[in-house]
C-alpha atoms as a PDB file:
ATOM      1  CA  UNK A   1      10.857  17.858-215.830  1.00  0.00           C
ATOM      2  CA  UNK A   2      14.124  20.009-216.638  1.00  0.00           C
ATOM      3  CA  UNK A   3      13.895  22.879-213.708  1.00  0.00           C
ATOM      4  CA  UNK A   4      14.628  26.894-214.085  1.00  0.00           C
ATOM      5  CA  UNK A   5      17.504  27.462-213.120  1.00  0.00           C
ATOM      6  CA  UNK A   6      17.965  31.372-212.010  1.00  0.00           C
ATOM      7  CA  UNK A   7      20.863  33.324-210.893  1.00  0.00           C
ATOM      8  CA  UNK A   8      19.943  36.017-208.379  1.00  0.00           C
ATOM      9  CA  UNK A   9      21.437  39.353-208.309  1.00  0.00           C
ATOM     10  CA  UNK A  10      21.599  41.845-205.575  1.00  0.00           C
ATOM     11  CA  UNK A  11      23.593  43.001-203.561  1.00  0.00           C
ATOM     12  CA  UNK A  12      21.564  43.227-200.028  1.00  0.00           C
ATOM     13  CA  UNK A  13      22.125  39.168-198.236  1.00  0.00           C
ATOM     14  CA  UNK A  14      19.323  39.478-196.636  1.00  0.00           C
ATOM     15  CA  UNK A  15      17.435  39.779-199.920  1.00  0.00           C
ATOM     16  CA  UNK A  16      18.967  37.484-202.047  1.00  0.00           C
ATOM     17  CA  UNK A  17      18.203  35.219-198.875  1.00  0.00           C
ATOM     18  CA  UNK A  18      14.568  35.885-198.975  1.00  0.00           C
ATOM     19  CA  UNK A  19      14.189  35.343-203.117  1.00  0.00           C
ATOM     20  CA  UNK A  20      16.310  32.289-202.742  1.00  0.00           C
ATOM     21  CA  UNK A  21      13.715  31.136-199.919  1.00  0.00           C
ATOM     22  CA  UNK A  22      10.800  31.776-201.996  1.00  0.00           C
ATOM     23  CA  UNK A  23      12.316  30.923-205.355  1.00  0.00           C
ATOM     24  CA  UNK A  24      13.119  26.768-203.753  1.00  0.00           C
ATOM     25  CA  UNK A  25      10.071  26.233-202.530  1.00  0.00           C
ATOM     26  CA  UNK A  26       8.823  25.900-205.816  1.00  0.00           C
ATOM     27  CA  UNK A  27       9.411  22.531-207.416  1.00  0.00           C
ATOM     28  CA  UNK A  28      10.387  23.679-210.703  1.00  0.00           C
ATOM     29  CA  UNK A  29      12.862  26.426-209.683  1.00  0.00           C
ATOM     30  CA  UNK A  30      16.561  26.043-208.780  1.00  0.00           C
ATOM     31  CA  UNK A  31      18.397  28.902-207.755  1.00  0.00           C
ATOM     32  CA  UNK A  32      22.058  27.756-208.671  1.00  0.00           C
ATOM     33  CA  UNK A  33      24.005  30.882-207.654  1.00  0.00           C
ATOM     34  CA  UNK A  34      23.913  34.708-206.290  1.00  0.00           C
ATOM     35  CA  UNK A  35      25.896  37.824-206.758  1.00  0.00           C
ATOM     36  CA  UNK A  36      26.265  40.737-205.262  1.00  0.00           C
ATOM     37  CA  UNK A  37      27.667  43.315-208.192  1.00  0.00           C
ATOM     38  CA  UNK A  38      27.363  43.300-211.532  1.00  0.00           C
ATOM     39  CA  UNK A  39      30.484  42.060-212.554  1.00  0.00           C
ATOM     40  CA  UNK A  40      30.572  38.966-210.876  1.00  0.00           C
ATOM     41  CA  UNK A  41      27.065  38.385-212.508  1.00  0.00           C
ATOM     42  CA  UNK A  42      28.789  38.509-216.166  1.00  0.00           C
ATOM     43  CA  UNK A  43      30.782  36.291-214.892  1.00  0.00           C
ATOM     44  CA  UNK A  44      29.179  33.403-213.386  1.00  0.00           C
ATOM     45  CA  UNK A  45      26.332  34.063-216.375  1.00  0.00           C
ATOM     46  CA  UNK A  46      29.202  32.755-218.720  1.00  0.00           C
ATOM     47  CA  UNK A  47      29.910  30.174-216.481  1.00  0.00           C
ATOM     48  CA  UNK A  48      26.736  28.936-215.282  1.00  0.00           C
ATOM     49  CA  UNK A  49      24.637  29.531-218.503  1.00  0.00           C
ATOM     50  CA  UNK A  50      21.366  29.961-216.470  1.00  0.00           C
ATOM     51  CA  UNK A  51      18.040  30.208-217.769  1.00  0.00           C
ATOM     52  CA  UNK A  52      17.245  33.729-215.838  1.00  0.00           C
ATOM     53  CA  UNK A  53      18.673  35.965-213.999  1.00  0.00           C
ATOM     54  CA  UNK A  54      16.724  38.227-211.397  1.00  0.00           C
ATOM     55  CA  UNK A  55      18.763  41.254-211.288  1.00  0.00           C
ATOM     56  CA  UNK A  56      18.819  44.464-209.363  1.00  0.00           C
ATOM     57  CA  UNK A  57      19.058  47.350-211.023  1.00  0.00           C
ATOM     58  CA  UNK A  58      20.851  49.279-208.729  1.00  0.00           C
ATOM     59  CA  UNK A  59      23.785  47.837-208.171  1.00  0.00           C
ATOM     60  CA  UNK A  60      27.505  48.930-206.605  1.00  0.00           C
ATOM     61  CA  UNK A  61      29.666  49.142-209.756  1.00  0.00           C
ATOM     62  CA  UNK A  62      28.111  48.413-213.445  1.00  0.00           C
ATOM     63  CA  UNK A  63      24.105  48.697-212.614  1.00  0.00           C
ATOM     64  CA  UNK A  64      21.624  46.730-213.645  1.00  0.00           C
ATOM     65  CA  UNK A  65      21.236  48.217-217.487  1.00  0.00           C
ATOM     66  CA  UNK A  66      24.974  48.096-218.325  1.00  0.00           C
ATOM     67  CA  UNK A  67      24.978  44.083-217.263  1.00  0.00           C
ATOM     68  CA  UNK A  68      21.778  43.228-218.951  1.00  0.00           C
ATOM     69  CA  UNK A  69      23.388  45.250-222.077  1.00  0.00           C
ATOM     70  CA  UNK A  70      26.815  43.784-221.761  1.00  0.00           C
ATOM     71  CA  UNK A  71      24.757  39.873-221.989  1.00  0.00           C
ATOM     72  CA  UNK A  72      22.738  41.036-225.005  1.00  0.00           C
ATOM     73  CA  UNK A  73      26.072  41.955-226.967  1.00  0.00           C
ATOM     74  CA  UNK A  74      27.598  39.090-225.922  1.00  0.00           C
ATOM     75  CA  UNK A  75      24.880  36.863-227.005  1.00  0.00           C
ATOM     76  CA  UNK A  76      23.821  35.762-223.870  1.00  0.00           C
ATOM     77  CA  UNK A  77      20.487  33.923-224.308  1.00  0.00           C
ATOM     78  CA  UNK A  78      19.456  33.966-220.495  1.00  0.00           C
ATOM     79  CA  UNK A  79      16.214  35.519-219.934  1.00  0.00           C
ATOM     80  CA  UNK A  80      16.689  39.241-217.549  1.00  0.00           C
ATOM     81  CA  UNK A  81      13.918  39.688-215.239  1.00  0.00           C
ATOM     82  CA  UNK A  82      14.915  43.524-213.708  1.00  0.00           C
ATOM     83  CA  UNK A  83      13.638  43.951-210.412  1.00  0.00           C
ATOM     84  CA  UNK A  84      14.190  47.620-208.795  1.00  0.00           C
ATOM     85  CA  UNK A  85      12.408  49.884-205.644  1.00  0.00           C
ATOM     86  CA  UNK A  86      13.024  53.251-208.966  1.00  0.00           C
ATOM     87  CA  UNK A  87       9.546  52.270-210.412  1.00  0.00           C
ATOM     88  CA  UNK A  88       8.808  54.859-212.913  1.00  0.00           C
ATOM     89  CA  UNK A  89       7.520  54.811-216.225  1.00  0.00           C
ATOM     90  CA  UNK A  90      10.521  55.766-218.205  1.00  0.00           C
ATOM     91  CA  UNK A  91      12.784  53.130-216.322  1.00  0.00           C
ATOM     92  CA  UNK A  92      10.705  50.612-217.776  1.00  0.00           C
ATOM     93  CA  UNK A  93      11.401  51.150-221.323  1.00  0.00           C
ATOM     94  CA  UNK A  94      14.798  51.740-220.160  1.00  0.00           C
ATOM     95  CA  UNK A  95      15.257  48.216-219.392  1.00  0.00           C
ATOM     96  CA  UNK A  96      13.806  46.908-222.203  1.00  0.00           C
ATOM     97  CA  UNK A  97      15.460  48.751-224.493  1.00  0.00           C
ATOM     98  CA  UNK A  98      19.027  47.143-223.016  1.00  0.00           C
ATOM     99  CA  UNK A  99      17.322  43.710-223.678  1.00  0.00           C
ATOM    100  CA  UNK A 100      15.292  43.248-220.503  1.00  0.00           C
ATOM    101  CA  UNK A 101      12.730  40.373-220.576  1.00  0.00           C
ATOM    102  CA  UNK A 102      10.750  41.250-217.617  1.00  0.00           C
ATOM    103  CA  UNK A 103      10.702  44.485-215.441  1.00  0.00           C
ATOM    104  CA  UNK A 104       9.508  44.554-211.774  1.00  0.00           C
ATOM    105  CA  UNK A 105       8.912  46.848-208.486  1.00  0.00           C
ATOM    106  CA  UNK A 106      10.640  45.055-205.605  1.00  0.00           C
ATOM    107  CA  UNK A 107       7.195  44.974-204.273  1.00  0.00           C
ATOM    108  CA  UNK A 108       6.015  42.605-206.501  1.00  0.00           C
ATOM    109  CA  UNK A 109       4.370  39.690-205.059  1.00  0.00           C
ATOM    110  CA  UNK A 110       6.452  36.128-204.517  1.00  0.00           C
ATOM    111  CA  UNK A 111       3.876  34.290-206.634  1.00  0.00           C
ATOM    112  CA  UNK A 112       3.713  36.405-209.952  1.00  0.00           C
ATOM    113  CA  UNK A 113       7.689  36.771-209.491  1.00  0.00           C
ATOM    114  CA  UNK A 114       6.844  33.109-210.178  1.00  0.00           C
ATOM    115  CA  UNK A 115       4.772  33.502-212.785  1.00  0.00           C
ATOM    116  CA  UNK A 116       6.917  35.810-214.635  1.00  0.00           C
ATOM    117  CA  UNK A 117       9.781  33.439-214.403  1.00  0.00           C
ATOM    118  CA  UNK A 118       8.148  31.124-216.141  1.00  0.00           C
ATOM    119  CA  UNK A 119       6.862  33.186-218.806  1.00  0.00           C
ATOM    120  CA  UNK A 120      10.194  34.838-219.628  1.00  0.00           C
ATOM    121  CA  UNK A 121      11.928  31.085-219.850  1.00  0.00           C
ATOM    122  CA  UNK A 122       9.762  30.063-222.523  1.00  0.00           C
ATOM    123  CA  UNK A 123      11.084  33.154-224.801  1.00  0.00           C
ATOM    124  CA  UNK A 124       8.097  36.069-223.693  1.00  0.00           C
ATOM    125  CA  UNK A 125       8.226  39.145-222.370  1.00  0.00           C
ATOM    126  CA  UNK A 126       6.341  40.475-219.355  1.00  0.00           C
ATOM    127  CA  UNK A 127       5.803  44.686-219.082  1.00  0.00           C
ATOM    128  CA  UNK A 128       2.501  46.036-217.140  1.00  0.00           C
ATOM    129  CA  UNK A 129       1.090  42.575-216.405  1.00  0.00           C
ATOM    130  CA  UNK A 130       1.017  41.713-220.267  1.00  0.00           C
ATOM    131  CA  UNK A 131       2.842  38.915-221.934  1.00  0.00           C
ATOM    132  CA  UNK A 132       3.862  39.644-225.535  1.00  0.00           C
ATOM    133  CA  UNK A 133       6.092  37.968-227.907  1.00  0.00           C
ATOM    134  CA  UNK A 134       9.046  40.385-229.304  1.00  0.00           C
ATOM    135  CA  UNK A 135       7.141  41.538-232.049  1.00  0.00           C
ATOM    136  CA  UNK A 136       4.145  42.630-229.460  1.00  0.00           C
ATOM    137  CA  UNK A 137       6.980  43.989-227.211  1.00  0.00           C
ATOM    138  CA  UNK A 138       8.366  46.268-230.124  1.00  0.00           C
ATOM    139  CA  UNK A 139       4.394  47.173-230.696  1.00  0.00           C
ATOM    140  CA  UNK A 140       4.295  48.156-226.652  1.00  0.00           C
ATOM    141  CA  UNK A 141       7.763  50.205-226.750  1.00  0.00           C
ATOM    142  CA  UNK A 142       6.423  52.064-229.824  1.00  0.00           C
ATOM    143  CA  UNK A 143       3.072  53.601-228.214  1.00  0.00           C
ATOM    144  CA  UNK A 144       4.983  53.869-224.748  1.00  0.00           C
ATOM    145  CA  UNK A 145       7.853  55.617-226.084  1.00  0.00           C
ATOM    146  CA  UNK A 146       5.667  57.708-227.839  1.00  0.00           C
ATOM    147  CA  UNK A 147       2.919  58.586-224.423  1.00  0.00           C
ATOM    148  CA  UNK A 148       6.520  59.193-222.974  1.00  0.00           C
ATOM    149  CA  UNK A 149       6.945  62.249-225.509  1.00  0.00           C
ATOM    150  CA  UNK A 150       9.438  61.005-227.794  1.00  0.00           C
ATOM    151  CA  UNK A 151       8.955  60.153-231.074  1.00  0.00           C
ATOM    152  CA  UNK A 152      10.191  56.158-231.724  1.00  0.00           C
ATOM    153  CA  UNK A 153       9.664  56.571-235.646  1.00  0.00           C
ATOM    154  CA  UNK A 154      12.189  59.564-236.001  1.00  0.00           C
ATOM    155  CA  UNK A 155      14.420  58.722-233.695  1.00  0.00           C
ATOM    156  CA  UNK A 156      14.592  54.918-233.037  1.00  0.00           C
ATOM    157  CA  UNK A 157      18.498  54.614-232.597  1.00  0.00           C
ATOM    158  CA  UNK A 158      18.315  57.034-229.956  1.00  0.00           C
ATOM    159  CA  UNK A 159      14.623  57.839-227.723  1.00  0.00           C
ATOM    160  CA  UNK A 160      15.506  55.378-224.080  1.00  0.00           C
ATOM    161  CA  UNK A 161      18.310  53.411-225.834  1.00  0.00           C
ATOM    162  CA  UNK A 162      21.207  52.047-223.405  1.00  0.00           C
ATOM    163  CA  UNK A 163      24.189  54.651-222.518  1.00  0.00           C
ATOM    164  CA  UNK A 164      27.448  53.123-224.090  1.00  0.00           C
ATOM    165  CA  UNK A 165      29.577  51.945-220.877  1.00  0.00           C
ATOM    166  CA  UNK A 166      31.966  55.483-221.474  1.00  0.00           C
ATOM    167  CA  UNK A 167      28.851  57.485-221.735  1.00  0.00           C
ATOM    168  CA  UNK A 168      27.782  55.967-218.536  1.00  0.00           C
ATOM    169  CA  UNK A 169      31.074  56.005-216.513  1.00  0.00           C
ATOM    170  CA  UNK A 170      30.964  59.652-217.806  1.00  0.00           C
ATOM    171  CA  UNK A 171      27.480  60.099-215.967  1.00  0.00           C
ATOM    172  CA  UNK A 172      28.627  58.523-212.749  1.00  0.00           C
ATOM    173  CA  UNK A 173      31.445  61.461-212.566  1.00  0.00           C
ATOM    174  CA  UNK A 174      29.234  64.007-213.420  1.00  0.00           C
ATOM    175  CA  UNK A 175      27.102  62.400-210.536  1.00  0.00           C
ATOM    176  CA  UNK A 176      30.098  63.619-208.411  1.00  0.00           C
ATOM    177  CA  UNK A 177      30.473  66.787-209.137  1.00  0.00           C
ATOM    178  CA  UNK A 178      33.096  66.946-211.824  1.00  0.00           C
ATOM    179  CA  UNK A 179      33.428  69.176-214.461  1.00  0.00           C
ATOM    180  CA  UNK A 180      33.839  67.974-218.286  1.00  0.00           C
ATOM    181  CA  UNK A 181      38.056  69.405-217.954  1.00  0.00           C
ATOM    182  CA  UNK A 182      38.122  67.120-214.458  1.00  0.00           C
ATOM    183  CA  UNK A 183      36.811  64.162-216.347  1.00  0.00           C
ATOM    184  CA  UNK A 184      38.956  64.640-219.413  1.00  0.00           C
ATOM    185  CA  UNK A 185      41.634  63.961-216.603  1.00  0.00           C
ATOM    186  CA  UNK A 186      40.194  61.556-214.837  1.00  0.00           C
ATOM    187  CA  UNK A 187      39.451  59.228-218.075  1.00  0.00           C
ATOM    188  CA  UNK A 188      42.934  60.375-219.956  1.00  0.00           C
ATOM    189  CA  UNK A 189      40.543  61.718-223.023  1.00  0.00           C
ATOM    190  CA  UNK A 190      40.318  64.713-224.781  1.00  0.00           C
ATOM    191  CA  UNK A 191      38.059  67.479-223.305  1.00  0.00           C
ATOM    192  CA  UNK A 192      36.025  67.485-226.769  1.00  0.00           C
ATOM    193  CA  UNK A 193      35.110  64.006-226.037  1.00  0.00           C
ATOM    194  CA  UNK A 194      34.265  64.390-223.089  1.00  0.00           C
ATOM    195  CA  UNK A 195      31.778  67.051-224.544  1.00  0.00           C
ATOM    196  CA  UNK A 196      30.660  64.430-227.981  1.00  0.00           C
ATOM    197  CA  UNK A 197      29.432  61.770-224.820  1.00  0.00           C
ATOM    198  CA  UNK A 198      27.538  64.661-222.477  1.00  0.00           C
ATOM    199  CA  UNK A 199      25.681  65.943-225.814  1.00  0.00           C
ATOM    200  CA  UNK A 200      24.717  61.930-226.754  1.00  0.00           C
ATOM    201  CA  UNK A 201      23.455  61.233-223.174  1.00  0.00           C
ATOM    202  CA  UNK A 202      21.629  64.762-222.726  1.00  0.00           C
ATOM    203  CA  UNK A 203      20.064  63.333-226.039  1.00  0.00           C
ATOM    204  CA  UNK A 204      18.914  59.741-225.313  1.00  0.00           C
ATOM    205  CA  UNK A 205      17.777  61.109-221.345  1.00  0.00           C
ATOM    206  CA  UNK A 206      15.956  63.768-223.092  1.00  0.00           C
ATOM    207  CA  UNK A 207      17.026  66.185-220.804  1.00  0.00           C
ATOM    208  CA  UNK A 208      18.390  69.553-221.255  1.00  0.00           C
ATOM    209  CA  UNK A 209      21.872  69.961-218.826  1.00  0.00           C
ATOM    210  CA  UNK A 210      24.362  67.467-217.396  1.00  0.00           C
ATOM    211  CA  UNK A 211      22.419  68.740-213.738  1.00  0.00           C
ATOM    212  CA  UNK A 212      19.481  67.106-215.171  1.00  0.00           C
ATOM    213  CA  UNK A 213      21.116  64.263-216.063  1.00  0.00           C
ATOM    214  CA  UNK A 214      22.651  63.444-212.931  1.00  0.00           C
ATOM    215  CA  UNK A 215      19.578  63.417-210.851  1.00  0.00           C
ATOM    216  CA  UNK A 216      17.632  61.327-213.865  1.00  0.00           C
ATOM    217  CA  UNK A 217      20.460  58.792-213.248  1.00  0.00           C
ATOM    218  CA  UNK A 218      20.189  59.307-209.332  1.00  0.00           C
ATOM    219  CA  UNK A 219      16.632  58.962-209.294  1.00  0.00           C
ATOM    220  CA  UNK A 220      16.207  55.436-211.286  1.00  0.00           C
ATOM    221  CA  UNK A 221      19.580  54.077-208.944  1.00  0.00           C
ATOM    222  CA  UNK A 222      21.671  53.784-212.093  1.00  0.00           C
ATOM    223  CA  UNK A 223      24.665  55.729-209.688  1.00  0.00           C
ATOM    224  CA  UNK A 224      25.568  55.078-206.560  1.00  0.00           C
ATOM    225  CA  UNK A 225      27.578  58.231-204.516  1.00  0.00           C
ATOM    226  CA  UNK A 226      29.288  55.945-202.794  1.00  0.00           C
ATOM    227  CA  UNK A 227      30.898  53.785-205.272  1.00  0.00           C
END
């Protein structure tokens, strides 16, 4: 029997310690690598081809979302189970609109982590204790998008789809305090571009201010202050 072999990804030891512990004891699990960042996850992914990852979402550097979307453009076939302690509704179809195949609370029990594992291996996807295929998952995002207040027929392209990597390194300096002239500076861009990425990610948070936006990204641990 060919085992799972999972890449773990988070950047607390002690954790990756504890999923690695539970994760062996199972006979059909292998846990052939960690990392701590999301960089070094891209790149031992390439390298290591595994069949899932179990990745943090927040994470020092590029988070959680930006690796899982950076694999999906790249054509990575290896399953994404997210975990995260920023449980909230909207996260959820946050990570599975950057090509998530699983989404979990770091709360979640060792034995449905299991579970889930295997589900997402063999191609399924696994959101509020339902399995679906990827036409049931589109069917799921659909209603949930919609309960969520945004309409998913009108505005497919745009309602919880993943910030570009700019749009997102724009959010982390906003995060900090900067103003749209400092992060012209900062990013050696034009001020008006600065402005064209603010009005595309006050439109895909659905919020109304770049104050708003910061704390959405603060609140789901997309940014970390201290990075």
């Amino acid at each position: 029997m060919d085992r799972i072999r999972i890449l773990v990804v988070d950047d607390h030891p002690l954790f990756r310690q504890g999923l690695r512990d539970v994760l062996q004891s199972e006979d059909d699990i292998e846990v052939v690598a960690e990392a701590s960042d999301g960089q070094e996850a891209i790149e031992l992914t390439h390298a290591l081809q595994p069949d899932a990852l179990i990745l943090d979402i927040n994470l020092p550097g590029m988070n959680g979302l930006q690796v899982t979307r950076q694999l999906r453009a790249e054509h990575c076939t290896s399953a994404v189970v997210m975990l995260t302690a920023y449980d909230d509704a909207e996260q959820v179809l946050h990570a599975f609109r950057a090509g998530g195949s699983a989404y979990c609370p770091k709360d979640i029990t060792p034995h449905k982590l299991v579970q889930i594992l295997r589900q997402v291996v063999q191609g399924h996807y696994v959101a509020d204790d339902h399995i679906f295929d990827n036409e049931g998952l589109q069917a799921w995002l659909e209603t949930s998008v919609e309960k969520a207040g945004r309409s998913y027929a009108d505005d497919s392209r745009e309602a919880f789809s993943p910030l570009s990597p700019r749009e997102m390194e724009i959010l982390q300096h906003v995060t900090r305090g900067l103003s749209n002239k400092e992060i012209a500076v900062s990013l050696g861009i034009s001020h008006q571009t600065v402005k064209n990425h603010m009005t595309a990610i006050l439109h895909k948070l659905h919020v109304e201010d770049r104050t708003q936006a910061a704390v959405y990204a603060l609140r789901r641990g997309w940014v970390r202050l201290k990075d």
